[in-house]
C-alpha atoms as a PDB file:
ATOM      1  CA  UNK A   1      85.540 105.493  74.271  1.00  0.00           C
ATOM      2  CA  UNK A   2      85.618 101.868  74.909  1.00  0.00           C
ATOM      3  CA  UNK A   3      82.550  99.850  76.723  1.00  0.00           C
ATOM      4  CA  UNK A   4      84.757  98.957  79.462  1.00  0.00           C
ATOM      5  CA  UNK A   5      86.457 102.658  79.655  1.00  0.00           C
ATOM      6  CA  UNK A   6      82.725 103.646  79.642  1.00  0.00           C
ATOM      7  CA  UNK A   7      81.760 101.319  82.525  1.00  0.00           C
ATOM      8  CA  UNK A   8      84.327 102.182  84.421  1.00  0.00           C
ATOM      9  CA  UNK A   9      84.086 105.483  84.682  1.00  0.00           C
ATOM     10  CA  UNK A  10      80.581 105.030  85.488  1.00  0.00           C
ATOM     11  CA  UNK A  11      81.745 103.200  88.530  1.00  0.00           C
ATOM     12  CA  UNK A  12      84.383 105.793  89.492  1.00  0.00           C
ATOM     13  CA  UNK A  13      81.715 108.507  89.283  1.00  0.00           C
ATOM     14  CA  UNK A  14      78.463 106.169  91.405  1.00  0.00           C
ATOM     15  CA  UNK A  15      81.761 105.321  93.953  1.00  0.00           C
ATOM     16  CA  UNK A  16      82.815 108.894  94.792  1.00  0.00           C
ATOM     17  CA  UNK A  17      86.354 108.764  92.910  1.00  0.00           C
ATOM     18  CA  UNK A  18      85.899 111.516  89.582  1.00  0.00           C
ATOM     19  CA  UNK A  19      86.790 114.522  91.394  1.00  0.00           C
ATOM     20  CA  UNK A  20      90.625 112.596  92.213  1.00  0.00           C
ATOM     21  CA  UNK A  21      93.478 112.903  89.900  1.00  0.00           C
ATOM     22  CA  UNK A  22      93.648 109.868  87.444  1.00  0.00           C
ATOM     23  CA  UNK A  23      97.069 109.301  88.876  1.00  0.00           C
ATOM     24  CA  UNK A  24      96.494 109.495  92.057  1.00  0.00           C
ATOM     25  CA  UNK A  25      93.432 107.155  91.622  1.00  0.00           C
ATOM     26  CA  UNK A  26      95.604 104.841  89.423  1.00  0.00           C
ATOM     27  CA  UNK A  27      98.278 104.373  92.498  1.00  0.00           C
ATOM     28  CA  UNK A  28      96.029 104.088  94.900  1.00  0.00           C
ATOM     29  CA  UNK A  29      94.496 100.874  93.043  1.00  0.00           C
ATOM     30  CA  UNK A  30      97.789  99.904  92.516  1.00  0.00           C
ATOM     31  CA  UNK A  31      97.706  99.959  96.382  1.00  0.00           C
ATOM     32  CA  UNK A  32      94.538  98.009  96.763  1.00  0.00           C
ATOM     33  CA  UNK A  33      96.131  95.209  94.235  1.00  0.00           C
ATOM     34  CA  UNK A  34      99.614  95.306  95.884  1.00  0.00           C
ATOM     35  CA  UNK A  35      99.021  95.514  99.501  1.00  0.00           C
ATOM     36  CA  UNK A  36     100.393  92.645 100.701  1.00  0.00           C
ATOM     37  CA  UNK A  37     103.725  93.605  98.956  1.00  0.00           C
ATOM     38  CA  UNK A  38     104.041  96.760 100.738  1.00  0.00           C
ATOM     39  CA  UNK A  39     102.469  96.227 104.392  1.00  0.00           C
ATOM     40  CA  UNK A  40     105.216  94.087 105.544  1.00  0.00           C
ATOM     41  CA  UNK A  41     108.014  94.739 107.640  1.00  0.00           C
ATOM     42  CA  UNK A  42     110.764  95.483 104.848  1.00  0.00           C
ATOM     43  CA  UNK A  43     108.534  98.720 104.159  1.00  0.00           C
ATOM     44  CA  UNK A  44     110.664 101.600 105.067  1.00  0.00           C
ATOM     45  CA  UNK A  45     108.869 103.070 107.624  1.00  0.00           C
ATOM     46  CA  UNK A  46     106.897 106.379 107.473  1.00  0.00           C
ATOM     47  CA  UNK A  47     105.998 105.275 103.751  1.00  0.00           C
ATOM     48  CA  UNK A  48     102.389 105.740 103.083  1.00  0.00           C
ATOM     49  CA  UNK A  49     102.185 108.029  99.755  1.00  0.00           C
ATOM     50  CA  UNK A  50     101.192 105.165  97.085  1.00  0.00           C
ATOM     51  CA  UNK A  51     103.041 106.635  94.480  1.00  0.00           C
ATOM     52  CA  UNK A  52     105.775 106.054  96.671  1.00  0.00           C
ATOM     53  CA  UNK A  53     105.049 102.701  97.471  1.00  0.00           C
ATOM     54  CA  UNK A  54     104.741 101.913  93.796  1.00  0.00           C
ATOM     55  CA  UNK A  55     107.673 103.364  92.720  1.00  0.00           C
ATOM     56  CA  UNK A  56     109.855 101.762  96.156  1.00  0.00           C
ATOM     57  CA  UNK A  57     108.484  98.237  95.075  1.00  0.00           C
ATOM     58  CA  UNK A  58     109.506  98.630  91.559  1.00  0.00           C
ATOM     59  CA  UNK A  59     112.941  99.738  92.291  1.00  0.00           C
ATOM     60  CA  UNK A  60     113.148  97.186  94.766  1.00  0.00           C
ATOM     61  CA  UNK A  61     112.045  94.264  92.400  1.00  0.00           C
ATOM     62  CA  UNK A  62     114.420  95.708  89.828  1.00  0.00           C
ATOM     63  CA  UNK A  63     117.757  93.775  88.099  1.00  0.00           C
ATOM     64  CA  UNK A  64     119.642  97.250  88.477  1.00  0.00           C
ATOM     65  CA  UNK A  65     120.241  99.053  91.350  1.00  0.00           C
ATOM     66  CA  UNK A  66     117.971 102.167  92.280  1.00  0.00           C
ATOM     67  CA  UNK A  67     119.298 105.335  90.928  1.00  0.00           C
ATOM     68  CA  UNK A  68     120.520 106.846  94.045  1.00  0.00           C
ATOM     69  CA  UNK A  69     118.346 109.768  96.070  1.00  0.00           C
ATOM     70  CA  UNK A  70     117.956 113.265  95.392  1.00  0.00           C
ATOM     71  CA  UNK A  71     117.523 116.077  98.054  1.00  0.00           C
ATOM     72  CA  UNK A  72     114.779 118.963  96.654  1.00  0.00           C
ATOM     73  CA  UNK A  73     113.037 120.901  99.199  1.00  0.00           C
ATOM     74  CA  UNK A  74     110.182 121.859  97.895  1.00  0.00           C
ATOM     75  CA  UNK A  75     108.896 125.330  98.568  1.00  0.00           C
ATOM     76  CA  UNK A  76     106.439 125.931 101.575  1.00  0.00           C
ATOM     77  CA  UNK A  77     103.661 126.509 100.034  1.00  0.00           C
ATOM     78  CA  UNK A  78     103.601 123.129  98.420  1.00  0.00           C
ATOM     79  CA  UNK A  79     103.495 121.498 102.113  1.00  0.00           C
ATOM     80  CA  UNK A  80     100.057 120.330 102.722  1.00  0.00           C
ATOM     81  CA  UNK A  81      97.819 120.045 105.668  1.00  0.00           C
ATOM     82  CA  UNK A  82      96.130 117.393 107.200  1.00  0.00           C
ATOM     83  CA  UNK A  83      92.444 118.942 106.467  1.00  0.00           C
ATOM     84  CA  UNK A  84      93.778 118.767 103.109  1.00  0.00           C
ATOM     85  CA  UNK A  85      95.050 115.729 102.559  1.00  0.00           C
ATOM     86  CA  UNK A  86      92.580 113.890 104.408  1.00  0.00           C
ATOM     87  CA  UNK A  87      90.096 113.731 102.089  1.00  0.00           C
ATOM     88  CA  UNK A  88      91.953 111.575  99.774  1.00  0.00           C
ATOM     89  CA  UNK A  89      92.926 109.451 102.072  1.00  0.00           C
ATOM     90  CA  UNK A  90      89.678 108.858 102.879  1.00  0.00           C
ATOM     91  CA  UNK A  91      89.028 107.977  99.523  1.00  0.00           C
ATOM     92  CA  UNK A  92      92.042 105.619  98.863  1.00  0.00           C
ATOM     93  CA  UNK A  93      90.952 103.832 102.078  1.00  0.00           C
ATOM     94  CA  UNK A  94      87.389 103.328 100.725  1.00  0.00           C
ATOM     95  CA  UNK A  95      88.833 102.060  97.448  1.00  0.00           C
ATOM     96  CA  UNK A  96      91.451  99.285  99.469  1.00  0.00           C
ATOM     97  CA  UNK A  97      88.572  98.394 101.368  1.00  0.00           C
ATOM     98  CA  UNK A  98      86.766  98.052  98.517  1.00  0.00           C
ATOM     99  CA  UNK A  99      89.654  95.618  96.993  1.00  0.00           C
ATOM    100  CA  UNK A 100      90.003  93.535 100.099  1.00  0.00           C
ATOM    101  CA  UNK A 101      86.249  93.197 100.310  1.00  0.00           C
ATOM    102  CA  UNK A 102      84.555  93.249  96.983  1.00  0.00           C
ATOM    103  CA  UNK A 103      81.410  91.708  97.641  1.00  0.00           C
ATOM    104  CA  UNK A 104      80.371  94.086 100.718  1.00  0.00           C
ATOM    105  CA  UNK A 105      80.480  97.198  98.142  1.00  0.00           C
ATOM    106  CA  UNK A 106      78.275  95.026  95.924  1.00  0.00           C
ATOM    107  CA  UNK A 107      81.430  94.113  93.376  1.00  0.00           C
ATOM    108  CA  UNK A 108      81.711  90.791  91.814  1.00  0.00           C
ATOM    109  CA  UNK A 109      85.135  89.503  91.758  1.00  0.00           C
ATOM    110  CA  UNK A 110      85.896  87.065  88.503  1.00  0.00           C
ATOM    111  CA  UNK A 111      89.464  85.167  88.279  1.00  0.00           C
ATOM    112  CA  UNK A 112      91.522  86.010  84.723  1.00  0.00           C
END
């Protein structure tokens, strides 16, 4: 494993984030980085899944034309509850807040 793999998964373990899916976790710093794409008023509303914000900006900042939308329902027991869900969104806040304000979580920010 890389150093920096390494160090960051040090970080996502000391922070609270191991135990969340590596996707989920990679959307919701997508999130963090994008924010100020998504939070304004073009946003459809009721979005707040971050894989579906990612996925609505990059069709949106596409050449072509989104492909069009698909009805599935999904079977019940895939429907989850709040007491379930809220967890993660606990976490995804932490890690936005965490992007918007680096140096109260004891981050250092560099420029690339």
């Amino acid at each position: 494993m890389h150093k920096a793999d390494r160090a960051f998964a040090q970080w996502v373990k000391e922070h609270g984030f191991d135990d969340m899916d590596r996707r989920v976790r990679a959307d919701a710093m997508w999130l963090a980085e994008n924010w100020a794409e998504v939070s304004g008023p073009r946003t459809p509303a009721g979005m707040a899944n971050p894989g579906e914000l990612r996925r609505w900006l990059n069709e949106a900042q596409a050449d072509t034309p989104p492909a069009p939308e698909l009805t599935i329902e999904a079977p019940a027991r895939l429907t989850a509850s709040i007491e379930q869900v809220a967890p993660q969104a606990h976490r995804i806040n932490k890690l936005a807040s965490m992007a918007e304000h680096p140096s109260h979580w004891g981050l250092q920010v560099t420029s690339s």
